[in-house]
Protein backbone atom coordinates (compact mmCIF):
# COMPACT_ATOMS: atom_id res chain seq x y z
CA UNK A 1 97.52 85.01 96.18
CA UNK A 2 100.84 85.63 97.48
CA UNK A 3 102.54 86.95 94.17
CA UNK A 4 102.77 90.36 95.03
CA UNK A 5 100.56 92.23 92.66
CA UNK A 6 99.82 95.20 95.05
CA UNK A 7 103.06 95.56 96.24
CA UNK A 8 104.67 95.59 92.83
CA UNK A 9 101.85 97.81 92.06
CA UNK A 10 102.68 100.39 94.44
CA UNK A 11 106.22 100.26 93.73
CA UNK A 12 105.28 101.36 89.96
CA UNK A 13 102.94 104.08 91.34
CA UNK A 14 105.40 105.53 93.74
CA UNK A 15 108.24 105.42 91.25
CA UNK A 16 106.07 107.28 88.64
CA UNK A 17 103.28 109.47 90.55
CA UNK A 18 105.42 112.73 90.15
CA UNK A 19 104.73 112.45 86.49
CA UNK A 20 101.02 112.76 86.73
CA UNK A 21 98.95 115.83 87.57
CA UNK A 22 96.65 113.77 89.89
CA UNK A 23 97.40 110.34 91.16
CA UNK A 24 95.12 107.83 93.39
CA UNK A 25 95.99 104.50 94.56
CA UNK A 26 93.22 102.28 95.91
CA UNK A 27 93.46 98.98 97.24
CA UNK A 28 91.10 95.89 97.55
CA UNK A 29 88.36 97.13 94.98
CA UNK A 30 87.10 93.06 95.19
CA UNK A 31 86.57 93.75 98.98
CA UNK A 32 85.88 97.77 99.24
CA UNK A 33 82.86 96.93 96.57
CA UNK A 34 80.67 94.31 98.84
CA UNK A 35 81.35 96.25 101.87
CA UNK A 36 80.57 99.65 100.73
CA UNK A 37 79.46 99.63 96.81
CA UNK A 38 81.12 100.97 94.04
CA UNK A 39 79.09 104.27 94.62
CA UNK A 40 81.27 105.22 97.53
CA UNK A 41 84.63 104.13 95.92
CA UNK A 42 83.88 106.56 92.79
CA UNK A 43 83.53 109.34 95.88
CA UNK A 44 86.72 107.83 96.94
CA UNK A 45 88.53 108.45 93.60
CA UNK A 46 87.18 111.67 93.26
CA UNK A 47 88.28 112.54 96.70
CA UNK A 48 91.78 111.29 96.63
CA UNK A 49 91.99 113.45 92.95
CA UNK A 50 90.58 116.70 94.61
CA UNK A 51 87.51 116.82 92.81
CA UNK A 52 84.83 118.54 95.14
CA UNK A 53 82.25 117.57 92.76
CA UNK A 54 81.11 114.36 94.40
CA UNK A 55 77.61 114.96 95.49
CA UNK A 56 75.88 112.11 93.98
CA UNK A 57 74.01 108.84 94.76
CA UNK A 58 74.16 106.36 91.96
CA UNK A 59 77.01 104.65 89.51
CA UNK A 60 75.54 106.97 86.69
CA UNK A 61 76.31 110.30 87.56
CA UNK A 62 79.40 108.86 89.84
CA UNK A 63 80.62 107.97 85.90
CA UNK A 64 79.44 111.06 84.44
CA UNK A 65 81.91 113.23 87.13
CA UNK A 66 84.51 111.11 86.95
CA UNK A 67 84.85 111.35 82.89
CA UNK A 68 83.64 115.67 83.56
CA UNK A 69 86.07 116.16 85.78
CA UNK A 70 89.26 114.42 84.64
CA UNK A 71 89.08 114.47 80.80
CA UNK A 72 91.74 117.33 80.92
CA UNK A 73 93.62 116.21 83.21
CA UNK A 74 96.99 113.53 82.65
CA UNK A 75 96.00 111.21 85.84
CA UNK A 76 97.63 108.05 87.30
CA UNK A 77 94.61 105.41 88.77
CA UNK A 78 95.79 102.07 90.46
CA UNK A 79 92.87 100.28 91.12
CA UNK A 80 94.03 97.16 92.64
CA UNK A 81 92.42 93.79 93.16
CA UNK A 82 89.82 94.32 90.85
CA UNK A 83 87.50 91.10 90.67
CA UNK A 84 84.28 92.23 88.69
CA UNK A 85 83.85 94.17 85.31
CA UNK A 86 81.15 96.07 86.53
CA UNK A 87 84.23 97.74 88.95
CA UNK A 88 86.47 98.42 86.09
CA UNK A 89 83.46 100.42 83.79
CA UNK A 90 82.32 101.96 87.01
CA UNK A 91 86.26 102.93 88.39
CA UNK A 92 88.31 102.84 85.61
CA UNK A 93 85.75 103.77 82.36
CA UNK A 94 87.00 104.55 79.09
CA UNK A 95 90.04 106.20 77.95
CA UNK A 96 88.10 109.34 77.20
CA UNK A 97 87.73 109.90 81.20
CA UNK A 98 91.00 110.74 81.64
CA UNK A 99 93.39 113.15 79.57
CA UNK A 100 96.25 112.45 77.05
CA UNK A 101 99.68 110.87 78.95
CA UNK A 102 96.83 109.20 81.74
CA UNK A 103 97.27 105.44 83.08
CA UNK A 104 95.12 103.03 84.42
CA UNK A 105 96.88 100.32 86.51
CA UNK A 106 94.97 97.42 87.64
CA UNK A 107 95.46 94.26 89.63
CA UNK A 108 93.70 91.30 89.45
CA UNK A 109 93.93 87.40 89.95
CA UNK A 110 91.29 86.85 86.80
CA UNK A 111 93.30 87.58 83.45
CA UNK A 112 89.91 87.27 81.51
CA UNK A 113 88.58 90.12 83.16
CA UNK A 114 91.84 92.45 81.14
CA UNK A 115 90.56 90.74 78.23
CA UNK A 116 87.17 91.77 78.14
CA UNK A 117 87.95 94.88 79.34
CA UNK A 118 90.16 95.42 76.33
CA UNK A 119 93.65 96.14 78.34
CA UNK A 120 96.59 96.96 75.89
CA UNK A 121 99.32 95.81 78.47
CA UNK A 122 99.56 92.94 80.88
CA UNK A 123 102.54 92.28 83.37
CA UNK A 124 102.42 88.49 84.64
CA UNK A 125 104.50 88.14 87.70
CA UNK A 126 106.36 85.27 88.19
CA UNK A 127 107.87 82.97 91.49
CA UNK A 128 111.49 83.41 92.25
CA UNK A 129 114.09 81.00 91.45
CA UNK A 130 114.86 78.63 93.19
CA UNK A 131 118.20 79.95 94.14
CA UNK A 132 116.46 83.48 94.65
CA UNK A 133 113.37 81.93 96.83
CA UNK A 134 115.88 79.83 99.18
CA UNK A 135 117.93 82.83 99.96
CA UNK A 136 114.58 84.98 100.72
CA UNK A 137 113.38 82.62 102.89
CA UNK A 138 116.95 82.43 104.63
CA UNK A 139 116.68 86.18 105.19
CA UNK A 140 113.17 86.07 106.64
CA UNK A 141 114.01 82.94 108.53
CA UNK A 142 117.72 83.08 109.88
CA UNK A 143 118.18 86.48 109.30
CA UNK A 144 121.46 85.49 106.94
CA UNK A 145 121.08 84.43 103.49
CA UNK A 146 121.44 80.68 103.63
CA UNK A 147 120.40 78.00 105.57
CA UNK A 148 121.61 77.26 109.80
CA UNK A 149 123.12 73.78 109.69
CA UNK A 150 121.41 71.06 109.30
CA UNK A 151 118.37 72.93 107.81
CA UNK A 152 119.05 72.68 104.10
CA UNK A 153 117.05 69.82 103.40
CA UNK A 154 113.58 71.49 105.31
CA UNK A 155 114.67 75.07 103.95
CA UNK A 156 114.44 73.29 100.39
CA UNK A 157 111.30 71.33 100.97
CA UNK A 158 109.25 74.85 102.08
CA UNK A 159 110.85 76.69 98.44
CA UNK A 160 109.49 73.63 96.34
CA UNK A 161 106.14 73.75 98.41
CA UNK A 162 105.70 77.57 97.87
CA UNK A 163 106.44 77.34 94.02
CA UNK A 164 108.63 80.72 94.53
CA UNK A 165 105.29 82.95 95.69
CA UNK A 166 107.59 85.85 97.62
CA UNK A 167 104.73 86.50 100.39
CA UNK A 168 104.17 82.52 100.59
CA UNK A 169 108.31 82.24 101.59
């Protein structure tokens, strides 16, 4: 954790949602799916891409209206912190779900998982410098973008320990 995959995420899907005739972001897929099953998150989808068609109690037909209802359609998904790759064939499907121009954005800590699941792109985020990480922390400590004095040495040892992670600074 602490990279900032959903919020660089949702900067992508905000910055290109206007594109796409339907767009749905949905966070914490890892967490959403052992609270409330993957049968209520294709409902979810479906809801947040206006499809009224979502009267249905198993992963089958959940698939079966998902790939009915949005084949014609150029759709933006985000389905972030995916963890399983039952969630992505349940969620996310096959390209022939969604309609020509359509993108599938997903985050996830296991790189394996794209793999399998046979993802053409992969973005790898990466820690700050160390230049970059000190003046972040700066900011979010002293308000100013450098250290108070006297506080150069500790401000240095908390960059190195947080290897440049933004939300660990």
């Amino acid at each position: 954790g602490g990279w900032g995959r959903r919020q660089f995420a949702r900067l992508v899907y905000e910055a290109v949602k206007e594109k796409f005739k339907l767009s749905c972001f949905l966070e914490n897929i890892r967490e959403l799916s052992k609270t409330n099953g993957l049968v209520h998150i294709q409902k979810e989808i479906l809801s947040h891409l206006n499809v009224r068609s979502n009267d249905f109690c198993n992963l089958y037909d959940g698939k079966k209206i998902i790939a009915n209802s949005l084949s014609n359609k150029k759709v933006l998904l985000v389905l972030d912190d995916v963890s399983d790759i039952s969630q992505l064939e349940n969620l996310g499907g096959k390209r022939e779900w969604f309609g020509p121009g359509s993108r599938l954005i997903i985050t996830t800590r296991d790189k394996h998982l794209l793999k399998t699941y046979g993802v053409d792109m992969t973005y790898k985020a990466r820690g700050l410098a160390q230049n970059e990480a000190l003046q972040l922390f700066c900011l979010k400590a002293f308000k100013q973008d450098q250290p108070k004095e006297g506080y150069l040495n500790l401000c240095k040892g908390v960059v190195e320990y947080a290897r440049g992670l933004p939300f660990a600074l």
